[in-house]
C-alpha atoms as a PDB file:
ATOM      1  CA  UNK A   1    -168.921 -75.409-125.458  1.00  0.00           C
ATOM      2  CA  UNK A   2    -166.812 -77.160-123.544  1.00  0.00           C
ATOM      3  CA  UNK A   3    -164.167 -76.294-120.826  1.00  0.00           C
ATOM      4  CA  UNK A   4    -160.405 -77.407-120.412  1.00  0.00           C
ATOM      5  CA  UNK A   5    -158.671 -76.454-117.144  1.00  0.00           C
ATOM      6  CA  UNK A   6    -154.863 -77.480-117.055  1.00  0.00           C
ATOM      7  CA  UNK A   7    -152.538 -77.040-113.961  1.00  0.00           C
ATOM      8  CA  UNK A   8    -149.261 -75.609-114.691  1.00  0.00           C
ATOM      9  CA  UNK A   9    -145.786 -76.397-113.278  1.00  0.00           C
ATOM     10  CA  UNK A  10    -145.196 -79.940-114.660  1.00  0.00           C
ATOM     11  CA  UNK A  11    -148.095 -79.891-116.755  1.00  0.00           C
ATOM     12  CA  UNK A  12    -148.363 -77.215-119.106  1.00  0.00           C
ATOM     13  CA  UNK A  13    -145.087 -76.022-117.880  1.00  0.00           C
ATOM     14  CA  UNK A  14    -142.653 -78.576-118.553  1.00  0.00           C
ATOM     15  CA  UNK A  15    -139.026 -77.869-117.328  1.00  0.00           C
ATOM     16  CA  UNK A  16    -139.699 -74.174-117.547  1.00  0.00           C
ATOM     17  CA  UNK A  17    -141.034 -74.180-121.416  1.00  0.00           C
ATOM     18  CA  UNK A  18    -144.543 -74.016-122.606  1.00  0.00           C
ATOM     19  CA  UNK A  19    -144.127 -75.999-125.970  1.00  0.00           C
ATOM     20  CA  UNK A  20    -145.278 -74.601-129.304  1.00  0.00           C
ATOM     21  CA  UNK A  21    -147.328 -77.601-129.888  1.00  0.00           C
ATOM     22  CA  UNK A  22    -149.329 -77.034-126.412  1.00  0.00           C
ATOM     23  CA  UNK A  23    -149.463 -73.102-127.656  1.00  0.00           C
ATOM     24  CA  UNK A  24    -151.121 -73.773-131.048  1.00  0.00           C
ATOM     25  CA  UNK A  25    -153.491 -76.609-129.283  1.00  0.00           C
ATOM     26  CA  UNK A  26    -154.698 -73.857-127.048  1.00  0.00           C
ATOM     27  CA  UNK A  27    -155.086 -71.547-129.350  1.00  0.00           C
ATOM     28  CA  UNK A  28    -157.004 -73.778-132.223  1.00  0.00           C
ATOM     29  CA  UNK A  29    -159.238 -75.161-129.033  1.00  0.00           C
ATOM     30  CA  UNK A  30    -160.191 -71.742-128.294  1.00  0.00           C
ATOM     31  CA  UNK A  31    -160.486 -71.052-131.882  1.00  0.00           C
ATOM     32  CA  UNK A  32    -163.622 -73.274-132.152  1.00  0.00           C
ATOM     33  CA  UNK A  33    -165.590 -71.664-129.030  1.00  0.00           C
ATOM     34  CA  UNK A  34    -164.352 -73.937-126.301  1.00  0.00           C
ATOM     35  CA  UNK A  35    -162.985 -72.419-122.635  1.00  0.00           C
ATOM     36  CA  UNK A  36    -159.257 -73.159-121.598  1.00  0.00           C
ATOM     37  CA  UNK A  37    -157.683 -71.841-118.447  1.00  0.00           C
ATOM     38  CA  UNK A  38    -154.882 -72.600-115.599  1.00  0.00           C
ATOM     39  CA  UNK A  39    -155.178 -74.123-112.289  1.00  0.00           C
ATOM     40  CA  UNK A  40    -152.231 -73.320-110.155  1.00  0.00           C
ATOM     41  CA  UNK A  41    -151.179 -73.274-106.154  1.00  0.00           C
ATOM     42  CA  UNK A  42    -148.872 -70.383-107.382  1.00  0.00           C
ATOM     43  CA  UNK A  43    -150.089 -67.414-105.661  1.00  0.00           C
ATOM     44  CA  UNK A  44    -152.280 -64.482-107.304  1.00  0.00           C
ATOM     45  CA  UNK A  45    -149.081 -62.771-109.258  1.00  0.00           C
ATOM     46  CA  UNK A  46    -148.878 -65.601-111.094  1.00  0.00           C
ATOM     47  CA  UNK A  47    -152.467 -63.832-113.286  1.00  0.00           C
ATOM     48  CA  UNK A  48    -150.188 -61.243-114.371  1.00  0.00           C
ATOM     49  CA  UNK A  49    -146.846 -63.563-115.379  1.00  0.00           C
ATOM     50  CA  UNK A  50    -149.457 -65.789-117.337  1.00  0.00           C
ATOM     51  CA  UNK A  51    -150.690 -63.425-119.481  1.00  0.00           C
ATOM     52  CA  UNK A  52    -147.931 -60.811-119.887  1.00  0.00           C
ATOM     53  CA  UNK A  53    -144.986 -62.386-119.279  1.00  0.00           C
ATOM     54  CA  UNK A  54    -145.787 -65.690-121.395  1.00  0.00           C
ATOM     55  CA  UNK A  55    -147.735 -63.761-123.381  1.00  0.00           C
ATOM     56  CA  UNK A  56    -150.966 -66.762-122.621  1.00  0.00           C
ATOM     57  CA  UNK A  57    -154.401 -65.959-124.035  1.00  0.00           C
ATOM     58  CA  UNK A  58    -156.513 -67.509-120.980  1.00  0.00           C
ATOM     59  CA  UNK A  59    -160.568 -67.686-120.588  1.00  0.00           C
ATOM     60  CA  UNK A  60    -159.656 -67.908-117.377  1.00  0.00           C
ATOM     61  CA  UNK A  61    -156.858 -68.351-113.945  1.00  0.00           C
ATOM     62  CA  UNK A  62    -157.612 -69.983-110.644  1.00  0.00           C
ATOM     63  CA  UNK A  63    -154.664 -68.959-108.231  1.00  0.00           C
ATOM     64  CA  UNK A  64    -154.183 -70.197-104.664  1.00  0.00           C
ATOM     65  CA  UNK A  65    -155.257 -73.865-104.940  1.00  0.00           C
ATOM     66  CA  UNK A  66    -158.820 -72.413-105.966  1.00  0.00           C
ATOM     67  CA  UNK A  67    -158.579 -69.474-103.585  1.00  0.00           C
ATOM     68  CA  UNK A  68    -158.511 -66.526-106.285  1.00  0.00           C
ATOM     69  CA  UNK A  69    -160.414 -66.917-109.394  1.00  0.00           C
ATOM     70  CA  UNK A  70    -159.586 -64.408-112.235  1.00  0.00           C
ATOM     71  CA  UNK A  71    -160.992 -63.883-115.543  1.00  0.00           C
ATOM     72  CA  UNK A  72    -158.772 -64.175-118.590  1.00  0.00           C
ATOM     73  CA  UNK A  73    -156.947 -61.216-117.169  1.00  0.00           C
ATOM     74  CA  UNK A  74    -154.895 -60.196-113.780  1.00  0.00           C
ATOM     75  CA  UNK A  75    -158.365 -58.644-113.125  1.00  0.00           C
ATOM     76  CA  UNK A  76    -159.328 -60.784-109.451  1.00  0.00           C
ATOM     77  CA  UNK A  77    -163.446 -61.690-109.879  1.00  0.00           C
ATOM     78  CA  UNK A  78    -163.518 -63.398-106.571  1.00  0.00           C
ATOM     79  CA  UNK A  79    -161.203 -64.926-103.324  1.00  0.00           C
ATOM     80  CA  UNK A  80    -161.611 -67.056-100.466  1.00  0.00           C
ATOM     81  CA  UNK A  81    -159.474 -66.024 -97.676  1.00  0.00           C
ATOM     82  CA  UNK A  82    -159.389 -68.746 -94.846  1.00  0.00           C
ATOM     83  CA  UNK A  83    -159.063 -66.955 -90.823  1.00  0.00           C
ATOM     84  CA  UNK A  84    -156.009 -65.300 -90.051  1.00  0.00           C
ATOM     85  CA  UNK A  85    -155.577 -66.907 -86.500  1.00  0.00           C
ATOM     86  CA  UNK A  86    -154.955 -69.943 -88.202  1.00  0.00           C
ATOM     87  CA  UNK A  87    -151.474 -68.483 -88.994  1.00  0.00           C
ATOM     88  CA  UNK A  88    -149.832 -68.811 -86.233  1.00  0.00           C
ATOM     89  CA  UNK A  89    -150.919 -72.839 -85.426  1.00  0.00           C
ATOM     90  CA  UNK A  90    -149.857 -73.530 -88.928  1.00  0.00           C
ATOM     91  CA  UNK A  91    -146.435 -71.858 -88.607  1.00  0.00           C
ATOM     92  CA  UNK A  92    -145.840 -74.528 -85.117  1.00  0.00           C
ATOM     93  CA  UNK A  93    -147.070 -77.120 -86.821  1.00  0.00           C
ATOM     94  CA  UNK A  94    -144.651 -76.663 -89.702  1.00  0.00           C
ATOM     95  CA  UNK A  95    -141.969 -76.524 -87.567  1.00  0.00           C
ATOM     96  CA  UNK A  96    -142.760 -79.564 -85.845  1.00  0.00           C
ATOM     97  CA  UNK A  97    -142.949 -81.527 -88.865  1.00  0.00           C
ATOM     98  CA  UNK A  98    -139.279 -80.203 -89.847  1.00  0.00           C
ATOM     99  CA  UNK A  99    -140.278 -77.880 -92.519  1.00  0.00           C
ATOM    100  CA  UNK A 100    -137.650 -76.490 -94.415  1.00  0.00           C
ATOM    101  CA  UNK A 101    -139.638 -73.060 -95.427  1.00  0.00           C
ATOM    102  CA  UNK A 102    -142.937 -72.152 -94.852  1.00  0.00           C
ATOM    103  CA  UNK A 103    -145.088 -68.368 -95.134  1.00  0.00           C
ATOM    104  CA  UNK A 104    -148.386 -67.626 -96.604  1.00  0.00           C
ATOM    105  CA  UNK A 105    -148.505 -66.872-100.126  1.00  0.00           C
ATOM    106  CA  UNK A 106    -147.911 -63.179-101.626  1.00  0.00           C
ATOM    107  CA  UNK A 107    -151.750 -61.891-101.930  1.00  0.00           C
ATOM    108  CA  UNK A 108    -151.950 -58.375-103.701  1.00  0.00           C
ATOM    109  CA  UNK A 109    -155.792 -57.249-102.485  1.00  0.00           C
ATOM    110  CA  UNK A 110    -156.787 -56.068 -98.515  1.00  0.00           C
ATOM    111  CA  UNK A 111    -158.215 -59.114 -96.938  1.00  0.00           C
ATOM    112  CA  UNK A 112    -159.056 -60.267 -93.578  1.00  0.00           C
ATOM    113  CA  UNK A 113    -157.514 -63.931 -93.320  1.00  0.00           C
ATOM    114  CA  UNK A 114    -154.955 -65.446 -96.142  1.00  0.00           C
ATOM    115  CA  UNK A 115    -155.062 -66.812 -99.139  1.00  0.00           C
ATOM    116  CA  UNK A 116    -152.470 -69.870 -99.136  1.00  0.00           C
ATOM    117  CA  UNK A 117    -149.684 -71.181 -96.519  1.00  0.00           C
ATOM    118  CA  UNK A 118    -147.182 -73.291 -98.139  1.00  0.00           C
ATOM    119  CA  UNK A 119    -144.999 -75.417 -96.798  1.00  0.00           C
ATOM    120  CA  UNK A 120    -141.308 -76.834 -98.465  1.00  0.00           C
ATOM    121  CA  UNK A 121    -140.643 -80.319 -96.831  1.00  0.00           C
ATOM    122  CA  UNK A 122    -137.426 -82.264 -97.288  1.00  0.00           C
ATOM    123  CA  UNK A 123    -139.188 -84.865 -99.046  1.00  0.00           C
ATOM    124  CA  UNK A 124    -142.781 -86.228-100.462  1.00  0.00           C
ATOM    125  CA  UNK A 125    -143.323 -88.590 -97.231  1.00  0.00           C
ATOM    126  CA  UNK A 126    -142.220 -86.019 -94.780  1.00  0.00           C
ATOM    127  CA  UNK A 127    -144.649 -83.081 -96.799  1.00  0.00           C
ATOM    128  CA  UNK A 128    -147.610 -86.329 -96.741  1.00  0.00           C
ATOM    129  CA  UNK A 129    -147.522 -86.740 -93.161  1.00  0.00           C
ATOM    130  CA  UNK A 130    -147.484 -82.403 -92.396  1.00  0.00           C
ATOM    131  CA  UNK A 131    -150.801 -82.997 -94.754  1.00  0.00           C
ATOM    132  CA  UNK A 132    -152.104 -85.310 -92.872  1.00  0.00           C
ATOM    133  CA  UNK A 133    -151.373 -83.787 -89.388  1.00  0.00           C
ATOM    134  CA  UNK A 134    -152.743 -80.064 -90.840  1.00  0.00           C
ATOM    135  CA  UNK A 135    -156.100 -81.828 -92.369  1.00  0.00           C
ATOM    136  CA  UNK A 136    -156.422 -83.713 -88.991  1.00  0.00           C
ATOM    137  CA  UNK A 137    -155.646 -80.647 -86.453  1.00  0.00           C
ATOM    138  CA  UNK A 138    -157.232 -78.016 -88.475  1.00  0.00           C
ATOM    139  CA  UNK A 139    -160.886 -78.177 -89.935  1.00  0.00           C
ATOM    140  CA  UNK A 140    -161.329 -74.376 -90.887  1.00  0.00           C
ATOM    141  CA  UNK A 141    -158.245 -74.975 -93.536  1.00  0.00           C
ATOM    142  CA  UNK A 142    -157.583 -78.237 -96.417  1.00  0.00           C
ATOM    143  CA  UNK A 143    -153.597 -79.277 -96.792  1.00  0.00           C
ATOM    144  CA  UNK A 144    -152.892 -80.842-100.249  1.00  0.00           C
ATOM    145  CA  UNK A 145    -149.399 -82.370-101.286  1.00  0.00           C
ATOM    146  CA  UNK A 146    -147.751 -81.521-103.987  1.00  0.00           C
ATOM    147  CA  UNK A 147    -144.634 -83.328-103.973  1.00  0.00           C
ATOM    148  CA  UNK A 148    -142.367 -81.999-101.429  1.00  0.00           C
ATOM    149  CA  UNK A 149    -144.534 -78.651-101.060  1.00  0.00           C
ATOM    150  CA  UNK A 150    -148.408 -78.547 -98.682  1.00  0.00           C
ATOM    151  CA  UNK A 151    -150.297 -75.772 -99.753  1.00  0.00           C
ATOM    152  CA  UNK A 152    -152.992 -74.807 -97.261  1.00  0.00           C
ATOM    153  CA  UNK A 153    -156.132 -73.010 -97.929  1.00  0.00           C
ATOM    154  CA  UNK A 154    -159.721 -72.786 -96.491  1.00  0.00           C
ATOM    155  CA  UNK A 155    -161.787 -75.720 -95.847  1.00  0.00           C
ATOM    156  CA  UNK A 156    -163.758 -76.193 -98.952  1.00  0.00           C
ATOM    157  CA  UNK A 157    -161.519 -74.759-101.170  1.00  0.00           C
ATOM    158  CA  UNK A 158    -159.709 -76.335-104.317  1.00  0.00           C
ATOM    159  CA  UNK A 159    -158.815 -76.533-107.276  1.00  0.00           C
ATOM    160  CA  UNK A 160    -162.088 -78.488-108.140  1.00  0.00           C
ATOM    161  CA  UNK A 161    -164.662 -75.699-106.732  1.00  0.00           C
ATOM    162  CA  UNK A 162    -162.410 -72.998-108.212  1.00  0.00           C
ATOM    163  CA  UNK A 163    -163.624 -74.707-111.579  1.00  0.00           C
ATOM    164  CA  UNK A 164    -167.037 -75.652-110.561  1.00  0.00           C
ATOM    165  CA  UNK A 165    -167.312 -71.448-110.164  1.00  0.00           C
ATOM    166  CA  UNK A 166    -165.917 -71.320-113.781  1.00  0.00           C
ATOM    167  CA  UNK A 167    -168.079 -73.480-115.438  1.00  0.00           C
ATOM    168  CA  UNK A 168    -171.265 -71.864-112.859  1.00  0.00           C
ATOM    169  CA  UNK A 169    -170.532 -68.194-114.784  1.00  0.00           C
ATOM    170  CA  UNK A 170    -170.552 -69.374-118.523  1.00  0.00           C
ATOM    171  CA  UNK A 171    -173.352 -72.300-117.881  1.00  0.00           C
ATOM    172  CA  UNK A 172    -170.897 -75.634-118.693  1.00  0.00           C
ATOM    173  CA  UNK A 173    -171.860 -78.582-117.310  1.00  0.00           C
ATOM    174  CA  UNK A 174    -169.892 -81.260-115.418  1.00  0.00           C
ATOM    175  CA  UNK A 175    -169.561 -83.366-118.309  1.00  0.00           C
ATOM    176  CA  UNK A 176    -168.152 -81.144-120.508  1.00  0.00           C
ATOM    177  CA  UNK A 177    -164.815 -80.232-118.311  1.00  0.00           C
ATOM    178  CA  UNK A 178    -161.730 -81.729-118.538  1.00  0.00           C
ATOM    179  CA  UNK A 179    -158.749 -81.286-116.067  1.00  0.00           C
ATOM    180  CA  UNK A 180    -155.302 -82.619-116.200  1.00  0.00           C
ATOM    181  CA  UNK A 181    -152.823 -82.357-113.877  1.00  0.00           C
ATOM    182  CA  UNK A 182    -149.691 -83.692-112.659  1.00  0.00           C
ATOM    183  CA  UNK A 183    -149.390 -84.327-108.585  1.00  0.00           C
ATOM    184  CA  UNK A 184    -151.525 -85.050-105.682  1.00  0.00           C
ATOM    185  CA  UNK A 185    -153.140 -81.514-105.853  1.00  0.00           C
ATOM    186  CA  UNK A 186    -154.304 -81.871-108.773  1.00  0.00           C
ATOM    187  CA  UNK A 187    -156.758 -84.791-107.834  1.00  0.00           C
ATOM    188  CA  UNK A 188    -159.728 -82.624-106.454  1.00  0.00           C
ATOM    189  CA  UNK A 189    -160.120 -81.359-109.704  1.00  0.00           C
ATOM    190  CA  UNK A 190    -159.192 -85.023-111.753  1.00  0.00           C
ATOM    191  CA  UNK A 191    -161.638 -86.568-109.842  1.00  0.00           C
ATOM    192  CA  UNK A 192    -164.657 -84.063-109.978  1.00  0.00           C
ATOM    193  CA  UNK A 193    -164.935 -83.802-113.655  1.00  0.00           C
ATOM    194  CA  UNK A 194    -163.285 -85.480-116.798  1.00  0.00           C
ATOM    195  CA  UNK A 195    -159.803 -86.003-115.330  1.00  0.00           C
ATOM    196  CA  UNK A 196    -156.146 -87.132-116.955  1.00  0.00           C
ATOM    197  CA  UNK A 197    -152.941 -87.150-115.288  1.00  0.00           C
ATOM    198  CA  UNK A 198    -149.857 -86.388-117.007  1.00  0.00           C
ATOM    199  CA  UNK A 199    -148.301 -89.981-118.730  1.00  0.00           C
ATOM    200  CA  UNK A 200    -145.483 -90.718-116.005  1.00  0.00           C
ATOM    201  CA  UNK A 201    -146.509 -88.223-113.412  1.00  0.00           C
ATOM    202  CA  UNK A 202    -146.729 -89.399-109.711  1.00  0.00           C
ATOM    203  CA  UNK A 203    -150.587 -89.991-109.980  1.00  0.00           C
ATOM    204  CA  UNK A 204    -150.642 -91.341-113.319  1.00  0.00           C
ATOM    205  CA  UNK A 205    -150.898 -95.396-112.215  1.00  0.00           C
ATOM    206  CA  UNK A 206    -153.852 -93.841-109.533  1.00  0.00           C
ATOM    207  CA  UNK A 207    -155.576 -92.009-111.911  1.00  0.00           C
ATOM    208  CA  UNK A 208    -155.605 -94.104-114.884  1.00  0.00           C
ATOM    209  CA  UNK A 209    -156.142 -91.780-117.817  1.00  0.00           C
ATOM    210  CA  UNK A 210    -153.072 -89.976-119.067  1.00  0.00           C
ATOM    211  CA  UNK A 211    -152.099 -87.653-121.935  1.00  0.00           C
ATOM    212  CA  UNK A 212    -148.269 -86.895-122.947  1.00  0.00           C
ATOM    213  CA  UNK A 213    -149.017 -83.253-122.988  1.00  0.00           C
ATOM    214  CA  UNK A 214    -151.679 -80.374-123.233  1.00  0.00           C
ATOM    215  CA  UNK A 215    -152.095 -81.119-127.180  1.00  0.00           C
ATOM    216  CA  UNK A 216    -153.327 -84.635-126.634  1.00  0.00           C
ATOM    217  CA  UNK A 217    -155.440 -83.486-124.340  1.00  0.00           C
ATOM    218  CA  UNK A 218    -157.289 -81.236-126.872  1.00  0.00           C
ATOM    219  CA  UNK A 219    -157.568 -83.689-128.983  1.00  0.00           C
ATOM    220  CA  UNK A 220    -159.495 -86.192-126.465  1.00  0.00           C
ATOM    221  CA  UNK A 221    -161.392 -83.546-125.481  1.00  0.00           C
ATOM    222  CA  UNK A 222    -162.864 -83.166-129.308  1.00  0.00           C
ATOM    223  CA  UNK A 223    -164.041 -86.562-129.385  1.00  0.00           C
END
């Protein structure tokens, strides 16, 4: 068995379409007893527009960055909340660095603490250096870029450990995970396991191994 784990704006999600070709690629991979999911910093709502709305058949859906980790379903299996006085600090610090909107992400469950604060920037060098400022200033809480959008969650947290649970509850090991992703959140998770970046993506030239879409993916994967 082996495990594919695919971000989704820009990646799977290209210019608001998920492609047929991507579709049956998922489908036939899962077909033949492999694991395929979605790795996302959109908040835990986006479990239930996955598999209702676009009508995806998922193994499983890491929300949050890796905060909230869901099964195949909007059923949450387990979250990470990082401390609720951070809130406050982050909010001044966005300000300070200009931000153009900022707010924790929309978390449906009763915790103490929050799952995500993200950030809007005016522009990728303005949203690098609020990273940089947050992952200096702040060591209860990680900041990861993602273009002109920092999404902050608790130290410890990403996309890559939100996988490393995955592949902990159906026994997969390291080797057989693959990732792929499109931006500078993504590379937690690209560089922990069997990574590709998306051919002409902003880490592609960093990364090194690309694939044009979700379908060539599957196919390297097989190999």
């Amino acid at each position: 068995m082996k495990l594919i784990a695919s971000d989704f704006d820009g990646t799977l999600n290209r210019g608001g379409v998920i492609s047929d070709r991507d579709r049956d690629a998922i489908a036939a991979w899962r077909a033949d007893g492999n694991l395929f999911g979605i790795v996302t910093g959109r908040g835990g709502e986006f479990a239930q527009h996955a598999t209702h709305d676009l009508g995806l058949e998922l193994d499983f859906i890491i929300c949050s960055s890796g905060t909230m980790i869901f099964d195949g379903t909007p059923e949450l299996k387990e979250i990470y909340p990082a401390p609720e006085e951070l809130v406050s600090p982050l909010e001044e610090e966005a300000r300070a660095h200009g931000a153009e909107r900022y707010g924790r992400a929309r978390c449906d469950v009763d915790i103490e603490g929050f799952c995500q604060f993200s950030t809007l920037m005016k522009d990728d060098e303005a949203a690098r250096k609020y990273a940089e400022a947050v992952n200096e200033k702040f060591p209860q809480v990680s900041a990861f870029q993602n273009g002109r959008c920092v999404d902050i969650v608790k130290r410890g947290i990403s996309k890559a450990t939100g996988i490393s649970r995955i592949a902990e509850m159906h026994g997969i090991s390291d080797d057989a995970i693959y990732t792929v992703g499109d931006s500078y959140n993504d590379l937690p998770m690209i560089e922990a396991f069997c990574g590709y970046a998306i051919a002409g993506s902003a880490i592609a030239e960093r990364v090194g191994k690309v694939c044009v879409d979700i379908a060539q993916l599957c196919e390297e994967a097989r190999k």
